[in-house]
Protein backbone atom coordinates (compact mmCIF):
# COMPACT_ATOMS: atom_id res chain seq x y z
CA UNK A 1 -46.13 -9.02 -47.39
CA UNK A 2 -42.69 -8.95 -46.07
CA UNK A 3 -42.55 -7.97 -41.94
CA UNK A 4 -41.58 -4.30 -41.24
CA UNK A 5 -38.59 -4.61 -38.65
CA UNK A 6 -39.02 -2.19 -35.69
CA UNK A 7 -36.35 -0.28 -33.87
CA UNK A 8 -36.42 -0.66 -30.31
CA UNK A 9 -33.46 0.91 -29.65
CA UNK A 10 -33.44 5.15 -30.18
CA UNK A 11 -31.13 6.05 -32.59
CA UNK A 12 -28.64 8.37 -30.30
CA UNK A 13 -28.26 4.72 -27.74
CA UNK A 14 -25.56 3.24 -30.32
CA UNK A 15 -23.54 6.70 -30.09
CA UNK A 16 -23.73 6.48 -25.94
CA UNK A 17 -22.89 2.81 -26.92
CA UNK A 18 -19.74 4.01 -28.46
CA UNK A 19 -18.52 6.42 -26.21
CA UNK A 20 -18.85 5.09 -22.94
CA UNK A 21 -17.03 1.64 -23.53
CA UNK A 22 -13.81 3.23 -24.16
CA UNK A 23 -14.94 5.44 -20.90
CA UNK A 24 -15.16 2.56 -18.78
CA UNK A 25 -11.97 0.83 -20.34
CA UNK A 26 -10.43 4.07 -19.69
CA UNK A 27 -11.64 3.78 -15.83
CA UNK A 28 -10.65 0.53 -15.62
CA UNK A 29 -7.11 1.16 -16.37
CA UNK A 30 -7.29 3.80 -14.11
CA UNK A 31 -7.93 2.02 -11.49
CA UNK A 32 -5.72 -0.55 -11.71
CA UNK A 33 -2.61 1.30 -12.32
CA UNK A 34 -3.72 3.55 -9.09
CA UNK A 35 -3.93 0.24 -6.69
CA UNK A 36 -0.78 -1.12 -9.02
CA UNK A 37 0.93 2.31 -7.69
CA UNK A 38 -0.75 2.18 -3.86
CA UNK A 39 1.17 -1.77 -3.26
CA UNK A 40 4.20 -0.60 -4.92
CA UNK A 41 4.99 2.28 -2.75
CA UNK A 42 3.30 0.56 0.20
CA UNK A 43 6.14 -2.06 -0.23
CA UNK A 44 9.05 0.53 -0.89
CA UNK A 45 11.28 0.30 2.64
CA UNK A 46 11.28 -3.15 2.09
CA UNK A 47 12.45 -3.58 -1.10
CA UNK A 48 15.08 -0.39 -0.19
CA UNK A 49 15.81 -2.24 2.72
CA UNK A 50 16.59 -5.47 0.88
CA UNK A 51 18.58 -3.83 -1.44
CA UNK A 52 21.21 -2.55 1.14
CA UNK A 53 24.21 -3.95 1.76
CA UNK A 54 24.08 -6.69 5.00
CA UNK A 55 26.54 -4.36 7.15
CA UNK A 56 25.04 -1.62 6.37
CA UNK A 57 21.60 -2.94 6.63
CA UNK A 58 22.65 -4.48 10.38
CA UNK A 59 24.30 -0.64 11.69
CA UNK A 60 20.70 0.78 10.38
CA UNK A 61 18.80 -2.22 12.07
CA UNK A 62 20.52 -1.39 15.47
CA UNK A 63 19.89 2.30 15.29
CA UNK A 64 16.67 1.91 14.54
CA UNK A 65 15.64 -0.82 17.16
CA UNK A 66 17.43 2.00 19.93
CA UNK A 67 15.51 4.69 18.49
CA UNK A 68 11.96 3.03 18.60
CA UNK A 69 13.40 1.57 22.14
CA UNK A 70 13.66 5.07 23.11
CA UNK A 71 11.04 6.81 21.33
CA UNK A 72 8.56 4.45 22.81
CA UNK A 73 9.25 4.78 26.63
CA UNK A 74 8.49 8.34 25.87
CA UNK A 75 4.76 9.73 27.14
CA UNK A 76 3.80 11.83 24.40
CA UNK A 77 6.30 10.12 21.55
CA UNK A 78 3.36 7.59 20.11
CA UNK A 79 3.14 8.49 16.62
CA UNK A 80 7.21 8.73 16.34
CA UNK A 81 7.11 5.77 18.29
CA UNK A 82 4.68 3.64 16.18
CA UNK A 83 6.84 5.37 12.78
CA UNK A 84 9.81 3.84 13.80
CA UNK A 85 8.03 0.69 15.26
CA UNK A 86 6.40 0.20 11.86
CA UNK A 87 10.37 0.83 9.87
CA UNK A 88 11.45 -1.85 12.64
CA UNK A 89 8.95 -4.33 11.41
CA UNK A 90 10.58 -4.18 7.80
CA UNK A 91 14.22 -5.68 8.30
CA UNK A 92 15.27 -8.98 7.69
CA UNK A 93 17.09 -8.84 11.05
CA UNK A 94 13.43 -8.14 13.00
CA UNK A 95 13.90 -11.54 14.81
CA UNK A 96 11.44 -12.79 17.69
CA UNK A 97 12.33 -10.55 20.17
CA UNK A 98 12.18 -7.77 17.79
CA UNK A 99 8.74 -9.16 16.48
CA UNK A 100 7.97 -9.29 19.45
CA UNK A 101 8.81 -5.53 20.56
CA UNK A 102 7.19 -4.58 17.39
CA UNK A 103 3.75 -6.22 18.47
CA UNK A 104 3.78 -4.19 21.98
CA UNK A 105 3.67 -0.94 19.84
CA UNK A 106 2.74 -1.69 16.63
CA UNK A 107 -0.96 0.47 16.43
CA UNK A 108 -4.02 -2.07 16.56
CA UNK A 109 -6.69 -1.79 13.09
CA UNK A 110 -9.89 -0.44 13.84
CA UNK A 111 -13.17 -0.36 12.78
């Protein structure tokens, strides 16, 4: 007598079986060209920054360093302030003293 095989699995599981891993992969990709997207525009006044010409990119350095300078003295200027603070903290030129400025008012993470 030859041994019956039984089916453990139903017959509609290989169906869900064949739709949901292309689901998933579809997720997957998803989610990686979202964060992909997220960094890449997170980094984007740097690399426009970079890409400037070095006079150019020095005139915009100053005006921005006397902007936040003045922005920031302001009462009631904090979230301009911290803006241009946070712009500062992108050029090349952002040297100690600048890094330093930019620590005074860059915001503080949170829990």
């Amino acid at each position: 007598m030859t041994p019956k095989l039984l089916r453990i699995v139903p017959l509609d599981a290989s169906r869900r079986m064949t739709v949901s891993w292309p689901l998933g992969l579809a997720v997957l990709v998803a989610t990686v060209f979202a964060l992909f997207f997220w960094g890449w525009t997170r980094g984007s006044d740097a690399r426009v920054l970079a890409g400037l010409p070095t006079a150019e990119r020095a005139r915009l350095f100053q005006l921005t360093r006397s902007k936040a300078e003045a922005l920031c003295t302001e009462h009631g200027l904090e979230e301009q302030c911290r803006a241009e603070v946070d712009l500062l903290s992108q050029f090349p030129e952002c040297g100690a003293d600048c890094q330093t400025f930019v620590a005074r008012y860059k915001p503080r993470g949170s829990r």
